[in-house]
Each structure stands twice: as structure tokens, then as C-alpha cells.
N, C-alpha and C. Protein backbone atom coordinates (compact mmCIF):
# COMPACT_ATOMS: atom_id res chain seq x y z
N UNK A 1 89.72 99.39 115.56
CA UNK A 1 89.93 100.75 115.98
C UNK A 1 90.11 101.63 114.75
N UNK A 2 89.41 102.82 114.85
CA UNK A 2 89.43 103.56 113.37
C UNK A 2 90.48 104.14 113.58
N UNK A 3 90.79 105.24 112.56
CA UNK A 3 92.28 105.72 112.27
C UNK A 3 92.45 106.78 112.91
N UNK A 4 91.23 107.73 113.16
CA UNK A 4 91.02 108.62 113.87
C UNK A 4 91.27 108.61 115.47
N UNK A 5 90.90 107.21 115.84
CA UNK A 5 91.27 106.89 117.19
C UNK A 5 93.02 106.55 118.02
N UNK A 6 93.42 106.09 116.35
CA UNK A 6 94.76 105.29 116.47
C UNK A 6 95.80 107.15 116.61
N UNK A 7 95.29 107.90 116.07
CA UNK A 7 95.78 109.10 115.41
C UNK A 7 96.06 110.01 116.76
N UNK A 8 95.26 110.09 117.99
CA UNK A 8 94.95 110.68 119.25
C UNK A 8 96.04 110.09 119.82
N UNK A 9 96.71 108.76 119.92
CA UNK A 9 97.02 107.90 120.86
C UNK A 9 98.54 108.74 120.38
N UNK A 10 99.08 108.42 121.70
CA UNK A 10 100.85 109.09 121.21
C UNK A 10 101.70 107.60 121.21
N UNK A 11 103.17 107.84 121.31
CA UNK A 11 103.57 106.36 120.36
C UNK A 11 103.75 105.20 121.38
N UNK A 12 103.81 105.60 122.72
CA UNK A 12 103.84 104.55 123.65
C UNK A 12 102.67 103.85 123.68
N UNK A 13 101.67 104.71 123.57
CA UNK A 13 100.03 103.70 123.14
C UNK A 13 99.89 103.28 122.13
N UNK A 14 99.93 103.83 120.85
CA UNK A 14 100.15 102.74 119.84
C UNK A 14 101.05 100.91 119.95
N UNK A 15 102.08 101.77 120.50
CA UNK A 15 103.36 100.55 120.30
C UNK A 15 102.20 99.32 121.20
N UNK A 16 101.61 100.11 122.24
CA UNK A 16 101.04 98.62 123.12
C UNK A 16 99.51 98.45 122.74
N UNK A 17 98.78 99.29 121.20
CA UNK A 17 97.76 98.83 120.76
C UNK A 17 98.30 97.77 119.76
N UNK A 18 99.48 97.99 119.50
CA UNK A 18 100.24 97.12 118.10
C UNK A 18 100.61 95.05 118.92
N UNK A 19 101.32 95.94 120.37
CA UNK A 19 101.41 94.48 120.78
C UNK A 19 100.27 93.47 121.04
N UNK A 20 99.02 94.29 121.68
CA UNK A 20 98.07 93.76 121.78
C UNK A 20 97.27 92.84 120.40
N UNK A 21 97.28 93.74 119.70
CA UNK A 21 96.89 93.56 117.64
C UNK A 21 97.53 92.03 117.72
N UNK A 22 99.08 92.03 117.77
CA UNK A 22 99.84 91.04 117.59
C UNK A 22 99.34 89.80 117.99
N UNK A 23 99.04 89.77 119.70
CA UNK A 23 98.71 89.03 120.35
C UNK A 23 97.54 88.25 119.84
N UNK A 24 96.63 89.14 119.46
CA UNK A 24 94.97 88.53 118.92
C UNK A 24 95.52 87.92 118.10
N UNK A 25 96.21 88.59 116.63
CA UNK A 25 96.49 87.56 115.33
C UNK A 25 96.95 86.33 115.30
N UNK A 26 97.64 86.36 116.47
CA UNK A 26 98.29 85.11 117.24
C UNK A 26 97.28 84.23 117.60
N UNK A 27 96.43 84.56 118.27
CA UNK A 27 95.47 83.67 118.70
C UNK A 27 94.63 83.20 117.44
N UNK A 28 94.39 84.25 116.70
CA UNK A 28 93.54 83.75 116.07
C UNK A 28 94.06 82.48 114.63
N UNK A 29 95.20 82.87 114.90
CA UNK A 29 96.29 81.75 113.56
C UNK A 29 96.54 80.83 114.17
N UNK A 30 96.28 80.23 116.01
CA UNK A 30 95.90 79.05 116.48
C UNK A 30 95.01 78.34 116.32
N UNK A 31 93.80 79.43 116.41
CA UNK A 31 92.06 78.34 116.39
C UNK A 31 92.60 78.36 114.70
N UNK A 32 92.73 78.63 113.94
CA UNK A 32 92.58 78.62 112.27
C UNK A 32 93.58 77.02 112.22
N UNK A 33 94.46 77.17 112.86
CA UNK A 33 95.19 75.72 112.90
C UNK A 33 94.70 74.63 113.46
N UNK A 34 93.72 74.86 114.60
CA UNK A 34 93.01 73.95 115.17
C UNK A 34 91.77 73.50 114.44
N UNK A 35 91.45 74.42 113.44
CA UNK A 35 90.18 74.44 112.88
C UNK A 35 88.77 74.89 113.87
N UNK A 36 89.16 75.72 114.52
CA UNK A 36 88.81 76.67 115.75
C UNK A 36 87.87 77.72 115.32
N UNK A 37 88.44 78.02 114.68
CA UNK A 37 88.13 79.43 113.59
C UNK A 37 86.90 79.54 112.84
N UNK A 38 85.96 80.27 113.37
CA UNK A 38 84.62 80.32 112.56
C UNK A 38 84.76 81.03 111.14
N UNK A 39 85.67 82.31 111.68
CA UNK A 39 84.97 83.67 110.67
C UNK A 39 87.03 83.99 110.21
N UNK A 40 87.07 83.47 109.32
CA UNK A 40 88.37 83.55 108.65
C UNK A 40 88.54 84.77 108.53
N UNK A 41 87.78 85.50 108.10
CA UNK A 41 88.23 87.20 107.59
C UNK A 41 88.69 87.91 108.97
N UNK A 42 88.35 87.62 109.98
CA UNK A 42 88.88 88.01 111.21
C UNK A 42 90.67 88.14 110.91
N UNK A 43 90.86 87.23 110.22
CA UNK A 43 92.46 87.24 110.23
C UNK A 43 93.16 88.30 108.98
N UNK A 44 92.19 88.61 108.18
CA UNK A 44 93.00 89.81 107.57
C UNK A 44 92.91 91.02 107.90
N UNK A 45 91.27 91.37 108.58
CA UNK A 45 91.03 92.16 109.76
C UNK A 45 92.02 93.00 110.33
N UNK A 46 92.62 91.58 111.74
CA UNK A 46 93.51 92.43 112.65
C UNK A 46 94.77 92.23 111.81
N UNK A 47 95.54 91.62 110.93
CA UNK A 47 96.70 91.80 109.74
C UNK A 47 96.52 93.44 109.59
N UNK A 48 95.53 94.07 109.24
CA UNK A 48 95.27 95.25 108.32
C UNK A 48 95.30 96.33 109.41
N UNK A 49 94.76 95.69 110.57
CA UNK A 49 95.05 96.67 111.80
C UNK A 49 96.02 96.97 112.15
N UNK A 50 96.98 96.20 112.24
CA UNK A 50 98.81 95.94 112.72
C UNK A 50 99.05 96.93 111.74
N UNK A 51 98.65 96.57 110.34
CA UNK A 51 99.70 97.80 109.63
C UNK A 51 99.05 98.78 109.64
N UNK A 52 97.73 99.38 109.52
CA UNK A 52 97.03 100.48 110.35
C UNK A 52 98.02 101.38 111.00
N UNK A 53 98.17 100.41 112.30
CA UNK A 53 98.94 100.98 113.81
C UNK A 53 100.39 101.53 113.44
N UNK A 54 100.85 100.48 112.58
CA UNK A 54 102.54 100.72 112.27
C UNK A 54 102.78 101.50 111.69
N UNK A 55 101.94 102.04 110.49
CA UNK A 55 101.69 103.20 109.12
C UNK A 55 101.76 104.37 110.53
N UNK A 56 100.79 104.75 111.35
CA UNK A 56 100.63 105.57 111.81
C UNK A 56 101.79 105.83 112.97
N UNK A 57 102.34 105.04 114.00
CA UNK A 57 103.35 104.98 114.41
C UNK A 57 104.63 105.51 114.03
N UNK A 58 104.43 104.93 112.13
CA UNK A 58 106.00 105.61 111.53
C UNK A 58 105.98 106.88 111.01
N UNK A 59 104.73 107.45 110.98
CA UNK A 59 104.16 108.92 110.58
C UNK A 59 104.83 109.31 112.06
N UNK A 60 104.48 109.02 112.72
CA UNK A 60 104.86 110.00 114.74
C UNK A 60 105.65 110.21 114.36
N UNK A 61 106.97 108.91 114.33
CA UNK A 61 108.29 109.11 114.57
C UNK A 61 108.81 109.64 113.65
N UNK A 62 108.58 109.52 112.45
CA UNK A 62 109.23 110.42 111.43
C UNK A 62 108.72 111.86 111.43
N UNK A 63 107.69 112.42 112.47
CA UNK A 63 107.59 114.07 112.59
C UNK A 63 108.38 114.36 113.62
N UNK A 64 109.13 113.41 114.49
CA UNK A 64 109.57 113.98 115.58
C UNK A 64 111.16 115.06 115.38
């Protein structure tokens, strides 16, 4: 999700694009343990997304 998109969302949607984020990285640090995992960079990917979401999240709350 680009930044522009994350930027529209107000903080209750972020917080549950962040849990969702979470969830994938999760999955995906299973198949990587299973040796599951095709495309490794996937995992710094959604890492970079989470803090994406959180950077922008702490921008909201700190204008409020």
C-alpha cells in the first residue's frame, strides 16, 4: 500500500491495516521456518510496511 493511500485512512484504519501487516509477517516468518518461503524479500517488504503504517499513525496522533 503506497503512502498516499495509508495517508487518506484515519487512525482506526490504519491501526487494523497495521494488524493485518502483522498478521502476513507472521505468516510469512512461518513458511521461511518451514522452508515454505519462495521469495524472501517478501519479508522485509511487509517489515517496511508495518513501519510505513506506524510512522504515519504517529504523525495522526501527534497532530491531534
Amino acid at each position: 500500500m503506497n503512502t498516499s493511500e495509508l495517508r487518506q485512512k484515519d487512525v482506526a484504519g490504519l491501526e487494523a491495516e497495521i494488524k493485518s501487516l502483522q498478521k502476513a509477517h507472521f505468516g510469512l516468518r512461518m513458511q521461511k521456518a518451514t522452508q515454505q518461503l519462495g521469495n524472501t524479500a517478501t519479508l522485509r517488504d511487509t517489515r517496511r510496511a508495518i513501519a510505513r503504517a506506524k510512522t504515519i499513525l504517529a504523525e495522526k496522533q501527534a497532530a491531534k
